[in-house]
Every structure is written in structure tokens, then in C-alpha cells.
Protein backbone atom coordinates (compact mmCIF):
# COMPACT_ATOMS: atom_id res chain seq x y z
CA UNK A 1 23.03 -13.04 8.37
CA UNK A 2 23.05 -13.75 4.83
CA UNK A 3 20.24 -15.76 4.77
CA UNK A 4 18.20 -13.20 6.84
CA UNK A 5 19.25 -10.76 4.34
CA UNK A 6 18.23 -12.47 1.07
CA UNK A 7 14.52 -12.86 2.97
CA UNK A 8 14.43 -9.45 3.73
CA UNK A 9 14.36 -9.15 0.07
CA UNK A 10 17.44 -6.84 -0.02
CA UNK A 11 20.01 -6.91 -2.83
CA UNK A 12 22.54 -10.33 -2.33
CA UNK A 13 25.64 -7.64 -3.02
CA UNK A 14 25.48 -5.55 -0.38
CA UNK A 15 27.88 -6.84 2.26
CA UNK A 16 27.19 -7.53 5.58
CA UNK A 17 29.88 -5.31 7.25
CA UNK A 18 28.07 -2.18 5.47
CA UNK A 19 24.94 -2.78 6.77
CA UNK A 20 26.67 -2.98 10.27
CA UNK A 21 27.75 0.01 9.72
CA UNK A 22 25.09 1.45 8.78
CA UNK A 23 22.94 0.02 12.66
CA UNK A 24 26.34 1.16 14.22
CA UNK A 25 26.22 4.33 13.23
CA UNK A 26 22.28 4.88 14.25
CA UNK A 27 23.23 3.15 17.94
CA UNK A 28 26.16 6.00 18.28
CA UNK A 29 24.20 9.04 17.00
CA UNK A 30 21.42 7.68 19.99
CA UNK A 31 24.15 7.99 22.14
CA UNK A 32 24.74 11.71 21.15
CA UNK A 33 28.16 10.44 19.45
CA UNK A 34 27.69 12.22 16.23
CA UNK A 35 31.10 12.55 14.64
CA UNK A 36 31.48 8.35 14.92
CA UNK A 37 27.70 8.00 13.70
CA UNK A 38 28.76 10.17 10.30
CA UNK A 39 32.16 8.10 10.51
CA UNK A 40 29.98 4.82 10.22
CA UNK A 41 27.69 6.05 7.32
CA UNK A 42 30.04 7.84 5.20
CA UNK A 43 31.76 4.92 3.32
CA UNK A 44 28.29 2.77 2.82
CA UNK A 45 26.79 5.63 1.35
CA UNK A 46 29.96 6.42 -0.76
CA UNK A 47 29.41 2.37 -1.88
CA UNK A 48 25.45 3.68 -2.21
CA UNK A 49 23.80 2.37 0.29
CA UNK A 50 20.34 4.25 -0.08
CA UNK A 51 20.24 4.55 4.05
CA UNK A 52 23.40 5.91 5.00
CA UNK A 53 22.87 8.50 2.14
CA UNK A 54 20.20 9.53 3.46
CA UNK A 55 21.52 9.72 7.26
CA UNK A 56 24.30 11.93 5.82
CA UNK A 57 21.53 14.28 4.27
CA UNK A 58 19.97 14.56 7.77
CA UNK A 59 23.95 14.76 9.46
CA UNK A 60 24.54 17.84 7.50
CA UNK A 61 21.45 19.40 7.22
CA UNK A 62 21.54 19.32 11.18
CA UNK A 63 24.52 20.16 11.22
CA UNK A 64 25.49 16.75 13.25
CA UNK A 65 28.64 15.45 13.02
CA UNK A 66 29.71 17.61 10.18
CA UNK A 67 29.59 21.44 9.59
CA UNK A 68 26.12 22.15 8.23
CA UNK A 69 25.84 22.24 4.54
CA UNK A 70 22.67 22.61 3.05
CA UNK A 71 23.85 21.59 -0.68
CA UNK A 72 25.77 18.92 0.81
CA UNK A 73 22.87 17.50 2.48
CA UNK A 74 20.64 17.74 -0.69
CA UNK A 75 23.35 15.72 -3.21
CA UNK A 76 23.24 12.98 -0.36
CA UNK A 77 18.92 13.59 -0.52
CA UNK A 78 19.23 13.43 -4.30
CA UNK A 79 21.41 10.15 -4.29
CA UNK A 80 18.95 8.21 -1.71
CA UNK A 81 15.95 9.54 -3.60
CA UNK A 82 17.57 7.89 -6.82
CA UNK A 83 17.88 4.58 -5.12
CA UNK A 84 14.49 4.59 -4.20
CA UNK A 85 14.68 5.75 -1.06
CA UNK A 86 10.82 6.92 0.09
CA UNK A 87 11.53 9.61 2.88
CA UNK A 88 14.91 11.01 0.85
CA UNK A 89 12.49 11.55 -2.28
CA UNK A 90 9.60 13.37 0.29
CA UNK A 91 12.62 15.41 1.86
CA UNK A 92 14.33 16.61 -1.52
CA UNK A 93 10.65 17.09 -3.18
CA UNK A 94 9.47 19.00 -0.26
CA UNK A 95 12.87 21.34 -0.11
CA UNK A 96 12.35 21.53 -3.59
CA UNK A 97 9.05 22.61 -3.60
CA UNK A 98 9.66 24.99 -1.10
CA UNK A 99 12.30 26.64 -3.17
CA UNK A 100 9.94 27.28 -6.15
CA UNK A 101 11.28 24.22 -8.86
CA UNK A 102 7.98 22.80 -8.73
CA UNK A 103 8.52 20.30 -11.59
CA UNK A 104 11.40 18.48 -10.58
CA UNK A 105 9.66 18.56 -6.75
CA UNK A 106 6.57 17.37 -8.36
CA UNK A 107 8.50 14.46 -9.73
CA UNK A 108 10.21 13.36 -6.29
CA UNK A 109 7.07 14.18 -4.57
CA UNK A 110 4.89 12.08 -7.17
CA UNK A 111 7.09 8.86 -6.14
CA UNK A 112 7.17 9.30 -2.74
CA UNK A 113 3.05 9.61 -2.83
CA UNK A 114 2.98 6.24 -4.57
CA UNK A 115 5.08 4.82 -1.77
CA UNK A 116 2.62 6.60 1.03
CA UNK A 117 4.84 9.28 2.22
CA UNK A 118 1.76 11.75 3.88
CA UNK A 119 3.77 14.68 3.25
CA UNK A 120 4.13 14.35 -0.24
CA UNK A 121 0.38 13.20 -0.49
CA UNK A 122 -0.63 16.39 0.72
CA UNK A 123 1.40 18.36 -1.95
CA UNK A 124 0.43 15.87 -4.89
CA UNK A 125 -3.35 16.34 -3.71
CA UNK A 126 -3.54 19.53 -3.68
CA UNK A 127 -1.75 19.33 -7.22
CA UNK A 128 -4.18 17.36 -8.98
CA UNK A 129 -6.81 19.64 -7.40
CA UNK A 130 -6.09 22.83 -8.33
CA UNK A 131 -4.64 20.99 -12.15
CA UNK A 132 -1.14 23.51 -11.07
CA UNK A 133 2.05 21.20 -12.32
CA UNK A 134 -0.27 18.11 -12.66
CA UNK A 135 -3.08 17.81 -14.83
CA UNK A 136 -6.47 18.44 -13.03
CA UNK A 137 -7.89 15.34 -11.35
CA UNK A 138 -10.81 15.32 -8.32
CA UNK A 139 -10.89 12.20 -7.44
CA UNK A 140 -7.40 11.57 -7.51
CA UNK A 141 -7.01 14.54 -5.61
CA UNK A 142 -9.36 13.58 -2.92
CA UNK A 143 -7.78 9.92 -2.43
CA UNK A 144 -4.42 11.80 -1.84
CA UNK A 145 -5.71 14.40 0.44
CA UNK A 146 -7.87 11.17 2.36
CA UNK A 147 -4.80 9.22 2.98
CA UNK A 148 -2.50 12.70 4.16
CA UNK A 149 -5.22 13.16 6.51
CA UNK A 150 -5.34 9.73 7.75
CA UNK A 151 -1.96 9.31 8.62
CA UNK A 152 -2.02 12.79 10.51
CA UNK A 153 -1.70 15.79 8.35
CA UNK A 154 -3.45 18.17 10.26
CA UNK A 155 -3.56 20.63 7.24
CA UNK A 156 -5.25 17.84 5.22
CA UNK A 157 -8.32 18.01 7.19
CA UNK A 158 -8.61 21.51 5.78
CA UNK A 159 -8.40 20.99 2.42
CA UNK A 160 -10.58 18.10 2.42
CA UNK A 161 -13.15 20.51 4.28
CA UNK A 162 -12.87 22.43 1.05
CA UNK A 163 -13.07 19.40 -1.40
CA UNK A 164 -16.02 18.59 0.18
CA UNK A 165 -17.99 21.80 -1.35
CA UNK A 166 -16.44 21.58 -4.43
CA UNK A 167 -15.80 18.31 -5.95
CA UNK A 168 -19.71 16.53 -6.84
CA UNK A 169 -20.55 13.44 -5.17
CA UNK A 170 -19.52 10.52 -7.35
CA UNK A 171 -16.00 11.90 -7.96
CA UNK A 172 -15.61 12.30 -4.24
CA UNK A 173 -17.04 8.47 -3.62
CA UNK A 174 -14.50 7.44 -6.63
CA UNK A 175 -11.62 8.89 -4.35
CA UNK A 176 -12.58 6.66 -1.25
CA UNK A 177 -12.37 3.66 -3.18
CA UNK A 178 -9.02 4.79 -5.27
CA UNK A 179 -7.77 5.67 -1.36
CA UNK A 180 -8.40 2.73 -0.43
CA UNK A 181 -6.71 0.99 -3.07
CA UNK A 182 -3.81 2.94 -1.99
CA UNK A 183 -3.79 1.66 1.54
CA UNK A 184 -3.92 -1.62 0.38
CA UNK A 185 -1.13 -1.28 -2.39
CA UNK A 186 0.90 0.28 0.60
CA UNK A 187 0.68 -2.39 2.67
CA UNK A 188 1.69 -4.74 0.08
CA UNK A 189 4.60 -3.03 -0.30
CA UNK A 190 5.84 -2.88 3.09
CA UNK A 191 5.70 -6.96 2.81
CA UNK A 192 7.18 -6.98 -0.09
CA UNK A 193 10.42 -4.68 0.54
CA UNK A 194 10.44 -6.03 4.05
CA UNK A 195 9.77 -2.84 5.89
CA UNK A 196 7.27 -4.22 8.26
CA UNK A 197 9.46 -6.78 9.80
CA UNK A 198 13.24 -6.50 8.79
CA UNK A 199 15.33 -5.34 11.58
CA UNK A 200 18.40 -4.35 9.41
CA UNK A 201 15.69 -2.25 7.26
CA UNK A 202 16.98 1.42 8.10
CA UNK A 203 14.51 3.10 6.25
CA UNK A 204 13.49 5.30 9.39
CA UNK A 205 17.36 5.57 10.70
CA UNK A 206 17.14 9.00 11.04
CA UNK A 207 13.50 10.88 11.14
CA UNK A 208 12.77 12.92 7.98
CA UNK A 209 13.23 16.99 8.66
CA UNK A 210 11.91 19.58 6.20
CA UNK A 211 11.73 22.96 6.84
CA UNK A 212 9.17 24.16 9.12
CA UNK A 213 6.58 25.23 7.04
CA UNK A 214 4.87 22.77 4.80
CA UNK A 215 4.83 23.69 1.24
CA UNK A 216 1.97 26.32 0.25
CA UNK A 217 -0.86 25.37 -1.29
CA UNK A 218 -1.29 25.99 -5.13
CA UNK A 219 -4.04 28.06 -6.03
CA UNK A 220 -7.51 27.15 -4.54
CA UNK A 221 -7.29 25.16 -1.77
CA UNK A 222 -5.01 27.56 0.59
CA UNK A 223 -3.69 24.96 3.84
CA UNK A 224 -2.24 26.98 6.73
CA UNK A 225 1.22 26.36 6.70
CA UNK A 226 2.46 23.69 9.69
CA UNK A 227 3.70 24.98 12.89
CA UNK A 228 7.50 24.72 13.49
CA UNK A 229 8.15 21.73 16.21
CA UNK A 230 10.09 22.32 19.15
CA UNK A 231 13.01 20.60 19.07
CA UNK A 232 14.91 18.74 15.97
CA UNK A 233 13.83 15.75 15.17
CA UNK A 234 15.46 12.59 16.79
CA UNK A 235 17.35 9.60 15.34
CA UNK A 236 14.98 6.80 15.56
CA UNK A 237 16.56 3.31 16.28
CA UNK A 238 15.73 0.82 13.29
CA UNK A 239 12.42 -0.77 14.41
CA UNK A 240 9.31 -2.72 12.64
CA UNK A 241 7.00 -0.79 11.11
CA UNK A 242 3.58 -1.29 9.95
CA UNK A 243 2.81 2.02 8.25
CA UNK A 244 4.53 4.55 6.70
CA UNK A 245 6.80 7.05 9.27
CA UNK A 246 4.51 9.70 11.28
CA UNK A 247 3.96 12.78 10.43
CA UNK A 248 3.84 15.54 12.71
CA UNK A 249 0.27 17.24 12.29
CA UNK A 250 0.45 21.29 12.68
CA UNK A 251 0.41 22.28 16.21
CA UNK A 252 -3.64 22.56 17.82
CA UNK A 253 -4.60 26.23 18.29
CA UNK A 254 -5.92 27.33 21.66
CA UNK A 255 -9.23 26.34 21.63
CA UNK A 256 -11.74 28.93 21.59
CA UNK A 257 -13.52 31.10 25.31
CA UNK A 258 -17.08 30.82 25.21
CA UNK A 259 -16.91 34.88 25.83
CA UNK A 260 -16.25 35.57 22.13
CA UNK A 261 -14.11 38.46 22.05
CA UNK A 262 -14.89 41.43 19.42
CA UNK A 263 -12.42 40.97 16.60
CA UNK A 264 -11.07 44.67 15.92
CA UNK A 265 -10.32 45.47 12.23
CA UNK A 266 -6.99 46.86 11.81
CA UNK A 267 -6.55 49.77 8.84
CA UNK A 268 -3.51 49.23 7.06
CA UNK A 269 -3.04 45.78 8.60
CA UNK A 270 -2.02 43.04 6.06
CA UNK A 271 -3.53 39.70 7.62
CA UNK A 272 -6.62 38.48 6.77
CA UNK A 273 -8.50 35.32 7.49
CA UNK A 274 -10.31 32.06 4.82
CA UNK A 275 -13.44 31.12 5.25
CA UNK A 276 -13.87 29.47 2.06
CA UNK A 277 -13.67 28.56 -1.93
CA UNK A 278 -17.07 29.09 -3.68
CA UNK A 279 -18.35 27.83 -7.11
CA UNK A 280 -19.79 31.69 -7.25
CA UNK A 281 -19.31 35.24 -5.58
CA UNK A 282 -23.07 34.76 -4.94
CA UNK A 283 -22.29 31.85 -3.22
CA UNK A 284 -19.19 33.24 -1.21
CA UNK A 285 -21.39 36.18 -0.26
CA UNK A 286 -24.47 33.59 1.14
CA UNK A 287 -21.56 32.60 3.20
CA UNK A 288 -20.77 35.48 4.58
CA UNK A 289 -23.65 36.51 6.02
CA UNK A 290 -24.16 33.10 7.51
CA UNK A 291 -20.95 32.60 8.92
CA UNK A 292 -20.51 36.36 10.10
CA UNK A 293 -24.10 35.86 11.51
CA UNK A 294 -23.06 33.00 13.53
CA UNK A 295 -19.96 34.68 14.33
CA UNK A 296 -20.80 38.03 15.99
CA UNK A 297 -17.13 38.39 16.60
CA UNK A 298 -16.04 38.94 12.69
CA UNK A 299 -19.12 41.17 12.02
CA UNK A 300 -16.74 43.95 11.99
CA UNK A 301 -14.48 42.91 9.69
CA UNK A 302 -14.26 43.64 6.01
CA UNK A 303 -15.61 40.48 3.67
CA UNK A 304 -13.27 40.32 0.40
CA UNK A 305 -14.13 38.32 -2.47
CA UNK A 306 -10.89 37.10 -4.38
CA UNK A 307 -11.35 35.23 -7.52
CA UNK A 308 -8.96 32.34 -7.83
CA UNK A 309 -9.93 30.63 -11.65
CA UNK A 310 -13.02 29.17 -11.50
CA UNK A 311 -13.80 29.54 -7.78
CA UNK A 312 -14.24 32.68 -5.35
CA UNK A 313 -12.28 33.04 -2.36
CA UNK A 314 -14.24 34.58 0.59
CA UNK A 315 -11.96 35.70 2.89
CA UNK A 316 -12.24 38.72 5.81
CA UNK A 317 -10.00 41.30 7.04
CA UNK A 318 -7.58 43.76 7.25
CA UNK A 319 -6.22 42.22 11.08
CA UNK A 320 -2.88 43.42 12.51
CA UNK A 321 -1.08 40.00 13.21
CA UNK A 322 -1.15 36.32 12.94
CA UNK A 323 -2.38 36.19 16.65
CA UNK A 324 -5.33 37.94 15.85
CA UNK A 325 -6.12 36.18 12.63
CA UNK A 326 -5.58 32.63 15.07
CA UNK A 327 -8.23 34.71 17.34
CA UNK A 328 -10.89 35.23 14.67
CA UNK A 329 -10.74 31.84 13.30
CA UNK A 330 -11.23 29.97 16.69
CA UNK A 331 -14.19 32.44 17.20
CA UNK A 332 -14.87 31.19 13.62
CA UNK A 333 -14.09 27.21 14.13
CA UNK A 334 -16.50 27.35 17.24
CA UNK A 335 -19.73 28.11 15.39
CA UNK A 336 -18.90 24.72 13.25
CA UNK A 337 -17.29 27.15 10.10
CA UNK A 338 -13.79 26.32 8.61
CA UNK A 339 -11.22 28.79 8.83
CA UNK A 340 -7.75 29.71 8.41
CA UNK A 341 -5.28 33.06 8.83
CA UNK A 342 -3.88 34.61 5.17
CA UNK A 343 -0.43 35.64 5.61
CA UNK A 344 0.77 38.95 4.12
């Protein structure tokens, strides 16, 4: 065991018995035994074990085993995230984010994009993009945004839709290659902290949970917010792993009838739907009448043209509910257009 451990490349003073602890408690929270999982992690992660921190963060965010204390869970987030602990850093940056203290998110969710957490990738893309909390940087942004998608982001696809009409050629080119370079560094690391192959590595112990709605985009490129998964996420039993943990993409919408209903405006109605970030109103309005053109559906609705620093949002409206906005994008998405509902 100690030999096995000092291969995995994990520190020579953590004892064995902790680590047992640690697998113990992930076999009885499997087995629906919550109370004795928490039991098992609690004194490795009072000893700081970076894992068992972070399983208490899940335990009481959940509610699992303990009473369900959101400030609880984010001291035991905040601890793991110190150790250098990739999914505890995405899970406190994202809550973070969420809760409007951008720069201190920024800073969790900067690590845990160097260590390829998609999530954070996402956020730090869009960061650099739009120069919000991070100073301005294309290509940067676009290797981010490249690598969320990738690994399943569904809202990535999105943005990069967006990037691809605004950021020129040879920046976008020098944020394939820096992507790549990411990939590669990535891997590297998994062979070098012995997450690919260690099986007391408990670095996916319990799944990562954030709140259901990925953190909103800053400024230009606007990324529907994901869709809320069914169930909570489950403990996953420690297992090798070749790339970073998976990432639940937003759920599909209902693909589109070929008998393109007539999308109704709605007066007083506070949805509205994206079609778009333009370098000019001029531009935003070309788009318009091509996409409305191609979209008999939204010829009723009302184009608006929002200006968002440098760029002009085209966007459509007034509609009476997320359903409908859903309705006129697929109507939208079917004649080859990107598009996406504006919450009130």
C-alpha cells in the first residue's frame, strides 16, 4: 500500500487508514448509507485530506448525511479548493460566480480552467471575451470556449457560434493551437498526479453539483442558461479516468415540426429571443431581414437592436413565456440561424 501510494505520486504523510476511510466512506454512501459515509470522511478532512473535504461539501450541500448547510458546505469547498482540489475550486468558483463576487470566483474558476474543469472554461472564456473581470483576450477566449465545448458544454457551442463572427481569422486559428496545447498540458497532468490510473485517487468521489443554472454570460456573448437535471447527482465509485469529469450539456430542445407555426407577439410580454452580436447596427439589421426572411415564423415579431460596447445585439420580441421563446428559436435553429430565448 505504501509503495502504491508513493507511485501514485501522493504525499508520503498521509496515512493509509485515512485514505481507507476516505474509499469506505464512497462504498457506504453507494449503498445509500449516508450518515456512516459522512462518519468516514469527517476526520480525514478535519486532518485535510483535499477529498473527503470535498465529499463533506457535496454531504451538506445535499443535505446527505447531515442537515443541509449551504455555508457549511462552502468552508469544506473553500478548504479542498485550497489544497488544490480541481472540481472543489469549479464548485466554489461557480457558486461564487453565481452569487455576484466575480473576482474571487474568477480566481477559483481561473485554476480550475488550467486544470480542464469544462465548467469553469466556459466562464473564463467568456471572460477573456467580453475583457469583464479579465483583461480582453480572443484567442485565449476561443481556446477556452473550444475545449468547454469539447468536453460537452452544450452552451459552448453557442458562444463559439458567436466568436466565430466576431473574432478575425488568425486570432481564431491562434486559439486552436493554444487549445490544443491545453489538451495536451491536461493530459500530462493526469499522468503526472496519477488521476488516470490510481485507484485510491478520489478526485471524482462524489460528482460535482452547482446550482442549476450555469453562470450568465458577461456582456456580449449571452449563453442560455443550462437546464436543471432530473435527479441529484450520484456518488461515483473511485475509478480511472482519462479526461477530466463529464459535464452535463443543457438539456436538447424539442426539435423543430416542419409546419412552422406563426410565432404571435405578445404586448406587454417580457421574453424575447438572440439572434446575434454584430460589429454594426447595419450589420444586425442585414441580419434581420435574412434570418426573419428565412424564418416566416418570426416575421411578426418586433426586431430590437441593443448595443452592448462595441457590438449590437439583434434580438426579437416581446413573447409571453420561455415556451414560446424555445418555439421561435427552433423555428429559428431550423433555417441553419443561431438562436437563443432572453429572460426577463
Amino acid at each position: 500500500m505504501r509503495a502504491l501510494l508513493i507511485g501514485c505520486g501522493l504525499l508520503a504523510t498521509i496515512a493509509a487508514p485515512a485514505l481507507a476511510g476516505v474509499k469506505e466512506g464512497v462504498d457506504a454512501w453507494l449503498a445509500g448509507d449516508y450518515p456512516k459515509a459522512v462518519g468516514e470522511w469527517r476526520i480525514p478532512a478535519q486532518n485535510g485530506d483535499a477529498d473527503a473535504q470535498f465529499n463533506m461539501g457535496q454531504a451538506y450541500k445535499l443535505g446527505r448525511g447531515v442537515a443541509a448547510d449551504q455555508a457549511i458546505a462552502m468552508d469544506w469547498y473553500r478548504k479542498a479548493a485550497m489544497a488544490n482540489h480541481e472540481q472543489a475550486q469549479a464548485v466554489l468558483g461557480l457558486t461564487l460566480f453565481q452569487s455576484g463576487q466575480r473576482d474571487e470566483a474568477m480566481t477559483w474558476l481561473k485554476k480550475a480552467a488550467d486544470h480542464g474543469e469544462p465548467r469553469a472554461q466556459y466562464v473564463v472564456g467568456t471572460a477573456y471575451f467580453n475583457g469583464d473581470s479579465l483583461p480582453k483576450d480572443w484567442a485565449r477566449a476561443y481556446a477556452l470556449m473550444t475545449r468547454a465545448k469539447a468536453a460537452g458544454v452544450g452552451a459552448a457551442s453557442t458562444s463559439l457560434a458567436q466568436m466565430d463572427l466576431l473574432i478575425p481569422e488568425n486570432q481564431r486559428q491562434a486559439g486552436l493551437s493554444l487549445a490544443r496545447e491545453m489538451e495536451r498540458t491536461e493530459k500530462l497532468s493526469m499522468v503526472d498526479t496519477g488521476t488516470g490510473s490510481s485507484p485510491l485517487t478520489m478526485r471524482s468521489s462524489v460528482a460535482p453539483h452547482v446550482a442549476s443554472n450555469t453562470p450568465a454570460p458577461i456582456g456580449q456573448v449571452n449563453v442560455p442558461p443550462s437546464q436543471p437535471s432530473a435527479p441529484p447527482p450520484a456518488i461515483l465509485a473511485p475509478a480511472p479516468a482519462t479526461k477530466p469529469p463529464a459535464v452535463v450539456a443543457p438539456a436538447v430542445k424539442p426539435a423543430p415540426v416542419r409546419s412552422q407555426p406563426v410565432i404571435t407577439p405578445a404586448p406587454g410580454g417580457s421574453w424575447r429571443i438572440q439572434l446575434g452580436a454584430f460589429s454594426s447596427e447595419a450589420a444586425a439589421k442585414a441580419a434581420w431581414a435574412r434570418i426573419s426572411g428565412s424564418a416566416a415564423s418570426i416575421k411578426s415579431l418586433s426586431p430590437s437592436y441593443v448595443t452592448a460596447g462595441t457590438f449590437t445585439r439583434l434580438q426579437a420580441g416581446p413573447l409571453a413565456s420561455h415556451a414560446t421563446a424555445d418555439q421561435a428559436c427552433a423555428t429559428v435553429k431550423a433555417g441553419g440561424s443561431a438562436c437563443f430565448p432572453v429572460a426577463p
